[in-house]
N, C-alpha and C. Protein backbone atom coordinates (compact mmCIF):
# COMPACT_ATOMS: atom_id res chain seq x y z
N UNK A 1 0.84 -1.17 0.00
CA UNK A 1 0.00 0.00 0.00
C UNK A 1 0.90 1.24 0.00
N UNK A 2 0.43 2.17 -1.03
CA UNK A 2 1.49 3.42 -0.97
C UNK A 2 0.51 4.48 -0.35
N UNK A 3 0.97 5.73 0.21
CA UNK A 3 0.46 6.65 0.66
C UNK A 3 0.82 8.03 0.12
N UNK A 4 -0.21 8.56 -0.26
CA UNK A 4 -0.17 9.74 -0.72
C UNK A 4 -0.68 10.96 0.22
N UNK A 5 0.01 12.11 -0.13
CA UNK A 5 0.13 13.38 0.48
C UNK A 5 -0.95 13.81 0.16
N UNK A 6 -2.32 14.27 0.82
CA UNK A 6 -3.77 14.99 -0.10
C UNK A 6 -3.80 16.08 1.12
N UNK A 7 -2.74 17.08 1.47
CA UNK A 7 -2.53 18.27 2.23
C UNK A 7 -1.98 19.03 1.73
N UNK A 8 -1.59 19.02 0.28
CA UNK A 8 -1.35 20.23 -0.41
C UNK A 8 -1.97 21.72 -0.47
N UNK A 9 -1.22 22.69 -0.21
CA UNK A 9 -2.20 23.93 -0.13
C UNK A 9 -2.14 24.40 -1.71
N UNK A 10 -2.55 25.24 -2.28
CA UNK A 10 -2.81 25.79 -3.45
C UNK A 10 -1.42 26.64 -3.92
N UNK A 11 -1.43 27.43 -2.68
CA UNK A 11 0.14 27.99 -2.38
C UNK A 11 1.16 27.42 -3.01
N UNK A 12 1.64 26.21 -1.87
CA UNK A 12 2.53 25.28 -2.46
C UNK A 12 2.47 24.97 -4.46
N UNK A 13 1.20 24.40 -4.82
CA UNK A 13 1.05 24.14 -5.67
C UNK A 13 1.44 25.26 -6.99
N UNK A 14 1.73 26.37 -6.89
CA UNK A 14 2.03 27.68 -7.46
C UNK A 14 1.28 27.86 -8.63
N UNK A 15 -0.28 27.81 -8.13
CA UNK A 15 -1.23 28.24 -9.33
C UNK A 15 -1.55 29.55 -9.76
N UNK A 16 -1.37 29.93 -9.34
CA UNK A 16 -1.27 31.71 -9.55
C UNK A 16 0.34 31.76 -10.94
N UNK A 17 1.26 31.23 -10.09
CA UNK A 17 2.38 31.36 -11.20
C UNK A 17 2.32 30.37 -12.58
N UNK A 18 1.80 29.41 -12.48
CA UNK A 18 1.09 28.72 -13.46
C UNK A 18 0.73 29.01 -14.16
N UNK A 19 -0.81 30.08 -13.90
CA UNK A 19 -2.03 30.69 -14.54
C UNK A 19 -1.12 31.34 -15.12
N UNK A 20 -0.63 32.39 -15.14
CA UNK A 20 0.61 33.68 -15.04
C UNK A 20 0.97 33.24 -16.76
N UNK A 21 2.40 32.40 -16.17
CA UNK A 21 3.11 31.57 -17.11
C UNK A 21 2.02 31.25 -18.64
N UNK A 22 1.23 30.45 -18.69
CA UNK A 22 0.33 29.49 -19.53
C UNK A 22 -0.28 30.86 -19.94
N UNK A 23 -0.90 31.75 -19.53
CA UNK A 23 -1.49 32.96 -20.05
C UNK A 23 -0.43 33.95 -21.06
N UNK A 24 0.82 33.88 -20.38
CA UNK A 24 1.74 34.60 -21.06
C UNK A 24 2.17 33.92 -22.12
N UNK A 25 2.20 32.61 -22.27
CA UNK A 25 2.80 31.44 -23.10
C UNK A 25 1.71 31.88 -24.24
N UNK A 26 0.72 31.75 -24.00
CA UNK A 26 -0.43 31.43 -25.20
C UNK A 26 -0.39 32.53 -25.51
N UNK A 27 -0.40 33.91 -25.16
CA UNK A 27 -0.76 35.18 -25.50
C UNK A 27 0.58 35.55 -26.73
N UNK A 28 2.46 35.08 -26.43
CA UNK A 28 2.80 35.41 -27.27
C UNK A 28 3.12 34.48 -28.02
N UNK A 29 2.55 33.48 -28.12
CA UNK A 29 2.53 32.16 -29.80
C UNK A 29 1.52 32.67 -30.28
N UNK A 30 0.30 33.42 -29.80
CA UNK A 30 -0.48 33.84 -30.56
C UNK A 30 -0.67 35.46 -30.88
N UNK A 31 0.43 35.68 -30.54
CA UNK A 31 1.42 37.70 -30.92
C UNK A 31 -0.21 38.79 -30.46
N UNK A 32 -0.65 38.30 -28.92
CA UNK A 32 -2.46 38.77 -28.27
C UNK A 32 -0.94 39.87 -27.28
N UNK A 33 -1.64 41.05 -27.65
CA UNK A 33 -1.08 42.42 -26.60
C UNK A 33 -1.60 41.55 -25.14
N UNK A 34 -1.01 42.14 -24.48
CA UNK A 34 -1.35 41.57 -22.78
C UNK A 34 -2.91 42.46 -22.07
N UNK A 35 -2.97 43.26 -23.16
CA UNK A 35 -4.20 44.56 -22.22
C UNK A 35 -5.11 43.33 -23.30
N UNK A 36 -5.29 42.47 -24.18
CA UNK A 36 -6.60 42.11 -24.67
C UNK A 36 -6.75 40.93 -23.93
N UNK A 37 -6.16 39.99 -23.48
CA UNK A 37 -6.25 39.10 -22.34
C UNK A 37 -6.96 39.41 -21.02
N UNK A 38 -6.55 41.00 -20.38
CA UNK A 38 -7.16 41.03 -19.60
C UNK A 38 -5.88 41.35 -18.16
N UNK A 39 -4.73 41.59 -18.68
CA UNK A 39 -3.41 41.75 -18.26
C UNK A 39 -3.41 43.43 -18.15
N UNK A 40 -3.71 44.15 -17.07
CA UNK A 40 -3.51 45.20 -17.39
C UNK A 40 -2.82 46.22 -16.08
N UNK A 41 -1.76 45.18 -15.32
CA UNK A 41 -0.84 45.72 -14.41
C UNK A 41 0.17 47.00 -15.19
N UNK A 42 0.44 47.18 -16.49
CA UNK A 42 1.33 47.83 -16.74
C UNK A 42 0.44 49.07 -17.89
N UNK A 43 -0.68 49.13 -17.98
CA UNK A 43 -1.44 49.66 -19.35
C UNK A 43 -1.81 51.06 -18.28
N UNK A 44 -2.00 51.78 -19.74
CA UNK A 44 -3.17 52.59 -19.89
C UNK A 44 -4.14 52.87 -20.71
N UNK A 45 -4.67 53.96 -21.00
CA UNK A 45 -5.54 54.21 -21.83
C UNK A 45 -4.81 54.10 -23.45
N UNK A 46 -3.84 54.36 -23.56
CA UNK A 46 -3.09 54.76 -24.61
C UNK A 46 -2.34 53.61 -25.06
N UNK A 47 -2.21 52.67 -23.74
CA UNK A 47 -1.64 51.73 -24.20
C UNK A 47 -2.67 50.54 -24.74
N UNK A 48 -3.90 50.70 -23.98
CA UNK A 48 -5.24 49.77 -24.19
C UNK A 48 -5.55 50.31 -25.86
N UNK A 49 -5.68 51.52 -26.43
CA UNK A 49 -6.08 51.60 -27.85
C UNK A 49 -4.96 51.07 -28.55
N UNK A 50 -3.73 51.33 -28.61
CA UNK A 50 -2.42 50.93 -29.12
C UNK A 50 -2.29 49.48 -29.15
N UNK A 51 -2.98 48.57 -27.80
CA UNK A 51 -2.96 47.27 -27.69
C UNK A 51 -4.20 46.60 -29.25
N UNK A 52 -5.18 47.43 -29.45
CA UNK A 52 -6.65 47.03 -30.20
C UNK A 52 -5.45 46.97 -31.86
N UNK A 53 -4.79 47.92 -32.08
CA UNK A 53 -4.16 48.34 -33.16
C UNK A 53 -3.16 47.55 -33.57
N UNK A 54 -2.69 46.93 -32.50
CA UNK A 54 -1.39 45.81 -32.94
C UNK A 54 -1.97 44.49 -32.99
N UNK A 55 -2.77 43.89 -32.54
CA UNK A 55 -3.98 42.97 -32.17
C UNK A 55 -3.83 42.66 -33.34
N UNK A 56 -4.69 43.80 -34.28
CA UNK A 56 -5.58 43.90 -35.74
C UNK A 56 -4.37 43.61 -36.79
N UNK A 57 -2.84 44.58 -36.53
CA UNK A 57 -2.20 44.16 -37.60
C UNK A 57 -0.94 43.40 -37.29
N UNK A 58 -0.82 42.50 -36.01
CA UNK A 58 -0.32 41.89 -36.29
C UNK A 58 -0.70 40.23 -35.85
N UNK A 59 -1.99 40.17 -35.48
CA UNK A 59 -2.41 39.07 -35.23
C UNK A 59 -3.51 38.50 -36.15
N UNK A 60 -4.82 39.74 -36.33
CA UNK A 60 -5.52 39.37 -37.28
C UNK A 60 -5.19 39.57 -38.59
N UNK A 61 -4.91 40.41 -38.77
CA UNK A 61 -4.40 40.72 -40.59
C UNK A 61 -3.53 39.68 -40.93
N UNK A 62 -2.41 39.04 -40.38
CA UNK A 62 -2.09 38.31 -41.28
C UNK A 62 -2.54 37.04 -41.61
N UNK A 63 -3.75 36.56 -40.64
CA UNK A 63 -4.45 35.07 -40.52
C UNK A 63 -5.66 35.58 -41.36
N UNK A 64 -6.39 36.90 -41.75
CA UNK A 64 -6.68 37.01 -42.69
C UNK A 64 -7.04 36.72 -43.73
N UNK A 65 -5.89 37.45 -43.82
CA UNK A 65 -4.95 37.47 -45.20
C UNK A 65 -4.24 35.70 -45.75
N UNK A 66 -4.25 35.16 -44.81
CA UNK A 66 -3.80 33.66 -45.14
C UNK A 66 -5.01 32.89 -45.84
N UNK A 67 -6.00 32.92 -44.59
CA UNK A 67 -7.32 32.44 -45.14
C UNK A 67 -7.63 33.22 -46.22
N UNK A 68 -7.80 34.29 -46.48
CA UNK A 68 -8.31 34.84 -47.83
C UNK A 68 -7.61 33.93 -49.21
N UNK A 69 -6.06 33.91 -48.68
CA UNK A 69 -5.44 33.52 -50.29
C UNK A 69 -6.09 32.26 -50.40
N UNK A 70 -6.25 31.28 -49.15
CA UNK A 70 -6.55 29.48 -48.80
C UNK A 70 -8.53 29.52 -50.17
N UNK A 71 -8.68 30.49 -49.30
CA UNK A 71 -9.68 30.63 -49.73
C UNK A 71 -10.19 30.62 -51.15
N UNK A 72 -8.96 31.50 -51.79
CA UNK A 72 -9.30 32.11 -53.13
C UNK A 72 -8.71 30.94 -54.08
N UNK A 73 -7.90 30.39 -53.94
CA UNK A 73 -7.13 29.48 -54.17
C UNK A 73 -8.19 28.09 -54.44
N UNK A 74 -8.88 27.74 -53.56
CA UNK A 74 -9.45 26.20 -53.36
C UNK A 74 -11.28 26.58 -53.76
N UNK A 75 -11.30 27.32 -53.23
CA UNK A 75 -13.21 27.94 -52.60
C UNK A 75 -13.69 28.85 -53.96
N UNK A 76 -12.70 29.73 -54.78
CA UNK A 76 -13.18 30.33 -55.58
C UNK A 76 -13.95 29.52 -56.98
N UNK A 77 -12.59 28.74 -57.14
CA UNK A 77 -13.00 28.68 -58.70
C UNK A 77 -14.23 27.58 -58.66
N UNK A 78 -14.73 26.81 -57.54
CA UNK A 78 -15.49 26.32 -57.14
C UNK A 78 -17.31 26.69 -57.57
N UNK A 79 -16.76 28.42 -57.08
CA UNK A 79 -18.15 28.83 -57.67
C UNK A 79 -18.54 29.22 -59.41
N UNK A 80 -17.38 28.78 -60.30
CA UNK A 80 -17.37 29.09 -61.64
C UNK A 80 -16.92 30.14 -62.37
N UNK A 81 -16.70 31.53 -61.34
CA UNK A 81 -16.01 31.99 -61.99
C UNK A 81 -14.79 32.26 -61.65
N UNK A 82 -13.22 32.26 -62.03
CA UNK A 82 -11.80 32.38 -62.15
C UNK A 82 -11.51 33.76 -61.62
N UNK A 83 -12.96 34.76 -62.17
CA UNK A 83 -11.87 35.85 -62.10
C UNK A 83 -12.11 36.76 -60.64
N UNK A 84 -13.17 36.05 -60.08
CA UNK A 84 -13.67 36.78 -58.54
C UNK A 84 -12.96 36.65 -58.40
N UNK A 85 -12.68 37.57 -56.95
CA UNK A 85 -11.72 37.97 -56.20
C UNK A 85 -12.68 38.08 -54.73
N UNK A 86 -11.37 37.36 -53.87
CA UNK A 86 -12.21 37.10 -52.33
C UNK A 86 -12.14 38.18 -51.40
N UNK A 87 -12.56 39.41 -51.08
CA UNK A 87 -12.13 40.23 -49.77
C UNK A 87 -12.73 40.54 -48.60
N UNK A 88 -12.49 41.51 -48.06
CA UNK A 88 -12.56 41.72 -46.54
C UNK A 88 -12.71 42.94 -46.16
N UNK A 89 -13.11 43.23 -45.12
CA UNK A 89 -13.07 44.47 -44.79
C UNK A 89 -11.88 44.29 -43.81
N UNK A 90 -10.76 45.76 -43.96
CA UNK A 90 -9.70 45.65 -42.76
C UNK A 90 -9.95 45.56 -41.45
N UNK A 91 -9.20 44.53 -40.52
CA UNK A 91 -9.55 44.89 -39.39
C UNK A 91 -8.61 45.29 -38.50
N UNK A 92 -8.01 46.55 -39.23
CA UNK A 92 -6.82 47.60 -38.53
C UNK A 92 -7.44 48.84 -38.28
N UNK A 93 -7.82 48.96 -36.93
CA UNK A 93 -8.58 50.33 -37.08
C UNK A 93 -8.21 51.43 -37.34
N UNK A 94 -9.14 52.69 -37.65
CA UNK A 94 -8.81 53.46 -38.16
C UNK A 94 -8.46 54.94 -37.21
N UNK A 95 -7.09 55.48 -37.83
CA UNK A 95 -6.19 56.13 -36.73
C UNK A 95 -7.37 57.84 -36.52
N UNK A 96 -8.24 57.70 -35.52
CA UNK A 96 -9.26 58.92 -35.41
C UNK A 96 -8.73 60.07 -35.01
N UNK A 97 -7.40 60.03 -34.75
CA UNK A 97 -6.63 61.18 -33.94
C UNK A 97 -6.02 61.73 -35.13
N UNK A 98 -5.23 61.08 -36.27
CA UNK A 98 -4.82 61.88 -37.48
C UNK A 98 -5.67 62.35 -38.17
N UNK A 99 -6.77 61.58 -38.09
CA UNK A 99 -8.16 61.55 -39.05
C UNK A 99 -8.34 63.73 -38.33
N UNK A 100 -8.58 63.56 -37.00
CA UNK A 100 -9.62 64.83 -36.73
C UNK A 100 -8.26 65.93 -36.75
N UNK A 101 -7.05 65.70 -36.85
CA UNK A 101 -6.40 66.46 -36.64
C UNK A 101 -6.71 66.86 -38.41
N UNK A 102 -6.55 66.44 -39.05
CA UNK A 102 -6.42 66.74 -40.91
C UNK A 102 -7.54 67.57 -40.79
N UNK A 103 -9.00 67.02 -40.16
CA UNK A 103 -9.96 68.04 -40.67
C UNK A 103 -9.75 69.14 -39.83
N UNK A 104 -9.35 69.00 -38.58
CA UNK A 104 -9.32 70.64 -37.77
C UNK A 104 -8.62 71.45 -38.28
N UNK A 105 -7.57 70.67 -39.34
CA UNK A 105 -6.46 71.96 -40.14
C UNK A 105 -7.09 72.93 -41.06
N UNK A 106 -8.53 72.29 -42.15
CA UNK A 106 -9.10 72.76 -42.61
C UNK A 106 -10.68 72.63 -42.47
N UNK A 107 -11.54 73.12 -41.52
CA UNK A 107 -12.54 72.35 -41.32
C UNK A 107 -13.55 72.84 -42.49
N UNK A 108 -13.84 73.39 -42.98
CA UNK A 108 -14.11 74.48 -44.05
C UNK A 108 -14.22 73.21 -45.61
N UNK A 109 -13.09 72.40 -45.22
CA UNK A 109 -12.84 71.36 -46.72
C UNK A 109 -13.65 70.48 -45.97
N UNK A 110 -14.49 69.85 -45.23
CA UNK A 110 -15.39 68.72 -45.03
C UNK A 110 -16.76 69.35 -44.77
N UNK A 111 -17.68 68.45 -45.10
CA UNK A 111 -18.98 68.79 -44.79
C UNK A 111 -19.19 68.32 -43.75
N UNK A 112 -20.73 68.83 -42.99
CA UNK A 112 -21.47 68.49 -42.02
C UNK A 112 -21.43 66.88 -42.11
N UNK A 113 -21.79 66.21 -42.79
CA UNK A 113 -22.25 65.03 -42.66
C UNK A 113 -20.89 64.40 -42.40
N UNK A 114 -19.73 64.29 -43.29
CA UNK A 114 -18.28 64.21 -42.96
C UNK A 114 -18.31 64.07 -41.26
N UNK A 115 -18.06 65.38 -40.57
CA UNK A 115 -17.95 65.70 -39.23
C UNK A 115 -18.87 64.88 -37.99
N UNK A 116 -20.41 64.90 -38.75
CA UNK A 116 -21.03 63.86 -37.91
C UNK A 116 -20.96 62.25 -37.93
N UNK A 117 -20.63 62.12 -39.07
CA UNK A 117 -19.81 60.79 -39.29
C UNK A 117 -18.83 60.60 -38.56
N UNK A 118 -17.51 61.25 -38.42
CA UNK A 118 -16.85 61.14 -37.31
C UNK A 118 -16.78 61.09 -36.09
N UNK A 119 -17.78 61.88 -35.24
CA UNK A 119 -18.43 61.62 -34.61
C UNK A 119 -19.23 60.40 -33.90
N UNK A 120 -19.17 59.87 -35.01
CA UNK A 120 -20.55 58.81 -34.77
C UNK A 120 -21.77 58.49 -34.89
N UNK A 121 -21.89 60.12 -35.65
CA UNK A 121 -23.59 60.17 -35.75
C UNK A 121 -24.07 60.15 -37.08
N UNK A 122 -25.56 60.25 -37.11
CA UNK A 122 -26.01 59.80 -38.34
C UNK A 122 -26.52 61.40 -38.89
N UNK A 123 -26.14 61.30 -40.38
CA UNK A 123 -26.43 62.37 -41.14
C UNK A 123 -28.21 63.38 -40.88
N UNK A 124 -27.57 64.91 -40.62
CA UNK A 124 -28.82 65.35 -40.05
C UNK A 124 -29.41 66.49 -41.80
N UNK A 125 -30.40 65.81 -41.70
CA UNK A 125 -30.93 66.25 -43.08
C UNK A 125 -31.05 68.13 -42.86
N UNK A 126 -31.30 68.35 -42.01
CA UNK A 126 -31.19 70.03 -41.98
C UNK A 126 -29.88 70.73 -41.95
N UNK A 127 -28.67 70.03 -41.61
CA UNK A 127 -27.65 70.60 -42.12
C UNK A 127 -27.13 70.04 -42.94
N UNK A 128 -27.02 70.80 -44.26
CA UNK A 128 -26.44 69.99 -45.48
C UNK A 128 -24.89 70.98 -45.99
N UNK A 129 -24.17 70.47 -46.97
CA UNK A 129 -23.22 71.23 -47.39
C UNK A 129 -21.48 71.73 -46.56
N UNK A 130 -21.25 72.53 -46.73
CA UNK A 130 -20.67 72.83 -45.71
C UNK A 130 -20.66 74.17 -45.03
N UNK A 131 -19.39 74.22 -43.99
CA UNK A 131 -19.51 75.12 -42.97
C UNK A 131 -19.07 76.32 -43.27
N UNK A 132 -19.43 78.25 -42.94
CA UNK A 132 -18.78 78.61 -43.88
C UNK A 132 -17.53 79.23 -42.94
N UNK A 133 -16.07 79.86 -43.78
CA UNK A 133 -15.32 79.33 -43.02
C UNK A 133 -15.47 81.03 -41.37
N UNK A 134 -14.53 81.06 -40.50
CA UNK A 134 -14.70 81.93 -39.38
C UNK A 134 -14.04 83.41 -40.22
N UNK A 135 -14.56 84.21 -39.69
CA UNK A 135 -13.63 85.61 -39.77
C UNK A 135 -12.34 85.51 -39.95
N UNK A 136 -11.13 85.62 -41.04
CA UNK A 136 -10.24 85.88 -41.22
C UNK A 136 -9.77 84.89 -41.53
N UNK A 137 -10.38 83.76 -41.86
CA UNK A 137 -9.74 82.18 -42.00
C UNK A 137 -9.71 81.49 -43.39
N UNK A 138 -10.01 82.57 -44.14
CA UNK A 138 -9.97 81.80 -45.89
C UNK A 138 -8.74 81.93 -45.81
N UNK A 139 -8.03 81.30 -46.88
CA UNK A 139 -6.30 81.06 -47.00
C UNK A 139 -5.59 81.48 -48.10
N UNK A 140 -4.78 82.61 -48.20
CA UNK A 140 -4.48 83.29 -49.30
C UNK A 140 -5.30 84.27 -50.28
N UNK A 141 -6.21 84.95 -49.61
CA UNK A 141 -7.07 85.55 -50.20
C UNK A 141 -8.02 84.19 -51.63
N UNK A 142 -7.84 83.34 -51.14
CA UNK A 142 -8.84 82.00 -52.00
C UNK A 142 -10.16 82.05 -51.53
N UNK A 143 -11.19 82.15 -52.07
CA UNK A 143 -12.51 81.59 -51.79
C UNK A 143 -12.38 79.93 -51.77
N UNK A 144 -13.56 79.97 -50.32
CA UNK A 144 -14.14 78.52 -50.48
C UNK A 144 -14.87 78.42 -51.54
N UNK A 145 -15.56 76.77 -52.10
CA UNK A 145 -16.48 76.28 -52.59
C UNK A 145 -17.75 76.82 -52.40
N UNK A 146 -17.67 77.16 -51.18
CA UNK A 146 -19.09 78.02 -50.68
C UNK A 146 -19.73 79.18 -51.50
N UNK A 147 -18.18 80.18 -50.91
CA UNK A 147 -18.18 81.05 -50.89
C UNK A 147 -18.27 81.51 -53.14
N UNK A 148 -17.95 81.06 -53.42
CA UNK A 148 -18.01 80.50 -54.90
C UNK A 148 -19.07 80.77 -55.74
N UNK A 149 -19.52 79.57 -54.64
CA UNK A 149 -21.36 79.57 -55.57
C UNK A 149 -21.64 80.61 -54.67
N UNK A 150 -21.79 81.59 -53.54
CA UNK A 150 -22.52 82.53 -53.42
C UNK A 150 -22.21 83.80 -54.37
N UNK A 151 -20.80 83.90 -54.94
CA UNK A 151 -20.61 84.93 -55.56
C UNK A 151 -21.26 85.25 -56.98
N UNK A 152 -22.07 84.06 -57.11
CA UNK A 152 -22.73 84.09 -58.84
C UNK A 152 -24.25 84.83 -58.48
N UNK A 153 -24.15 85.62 -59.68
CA UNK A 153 -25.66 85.79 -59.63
C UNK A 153 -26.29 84.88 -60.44
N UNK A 154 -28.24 84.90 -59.94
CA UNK A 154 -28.58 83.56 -60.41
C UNK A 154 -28.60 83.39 -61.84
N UNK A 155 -28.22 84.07 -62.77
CA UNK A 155 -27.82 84.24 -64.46
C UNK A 155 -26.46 83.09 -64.58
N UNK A 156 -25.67 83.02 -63.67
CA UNK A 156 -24.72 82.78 -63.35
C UNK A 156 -23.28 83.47 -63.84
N UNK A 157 -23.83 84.44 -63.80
CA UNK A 157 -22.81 85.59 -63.92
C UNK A 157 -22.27 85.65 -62.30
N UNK A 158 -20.46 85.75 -62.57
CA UNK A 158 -19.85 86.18 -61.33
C UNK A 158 -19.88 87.54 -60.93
N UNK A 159 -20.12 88.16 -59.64
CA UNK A 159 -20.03 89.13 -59.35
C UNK A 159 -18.70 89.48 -58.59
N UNK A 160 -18.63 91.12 -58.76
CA UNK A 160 -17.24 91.47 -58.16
C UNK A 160 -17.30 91.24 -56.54
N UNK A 161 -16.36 90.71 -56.02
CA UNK A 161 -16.73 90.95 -54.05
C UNK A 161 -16.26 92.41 -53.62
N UNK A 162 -16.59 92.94 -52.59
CA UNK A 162 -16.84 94.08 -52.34
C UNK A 162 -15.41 94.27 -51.55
């Protein structure tokens, strides 16, 4: 008869460093940021969006992109025609901080609907067109687009600006 030890504490057993280990193991064979696991002793905010962004291009985009070719390769010509082509929508998101900085440089070059799109929101049928630009903010003595079509009379003759 052999006898076994069943007084092990959990402690001893080092499941915490285990969990740890096996979480970190799987996270980089599968190139997963540590903030999408759920690892977020060292993150922030900046590092949590930055984590979504490397995720997308370097974990999903290229498995993708694998399956797409697997795909196009075996699955296409299947359906008869040769010359389809298989795609995707990216799933590298899109950088909203260069995005609003470009339009704040010129806000005048995007429309309303543009801006509420960015936003998030859905196109508001009472503001249409665009914005016109502030006191002193046209660029090089240039008219906007706006400002353009207001200068015609309705003959469409241009008039002089004052």
């Amino acid at each position: 008869m052999t006898f076994a030890r069943l007084d092990t504490s959990f402690r001893e057993m080092q499941l915490v460093e285990l969990r740890k280990f096996l979480m970190d193991f799987v996270r980089m064979t599968f190139r997963v940021p540590p903030e999408i696991v759920g690892d977020i002793s060292s993150s922030n905010k900046a590092t949590a969006f930055a984590a979504r962004e490397n995720l997308a291009e370097q974990a999903t985009f290229p498995r993708m992109e694998f399956l797409r070719t697997e795909y196009q390769m075996r699955l296409m010509p299947l359906f008869g025609d040769a010359e389809a082509i298989l795609d995707y929508d990216s799933p590298v998101p899109a950088d909203r901080e260069h995005q609003l900085r470009v339009m704040g440089t010129m806000p005048d070059a995007f429309s309303y609907d543009e801006w509420r799109e960015l936003a998030g929101l859905r196109p508001d049928p009472n503001r249409q067109g665009y914005p016109l630009p502030l006191p002193g903010q046209a660029r090089g003595g240039q008219l906007t687009p706006r400002q353009e079509v207001e200068m015609q009379d309705v003959d469409g003759v241009r008039l002089v600006p004052e």
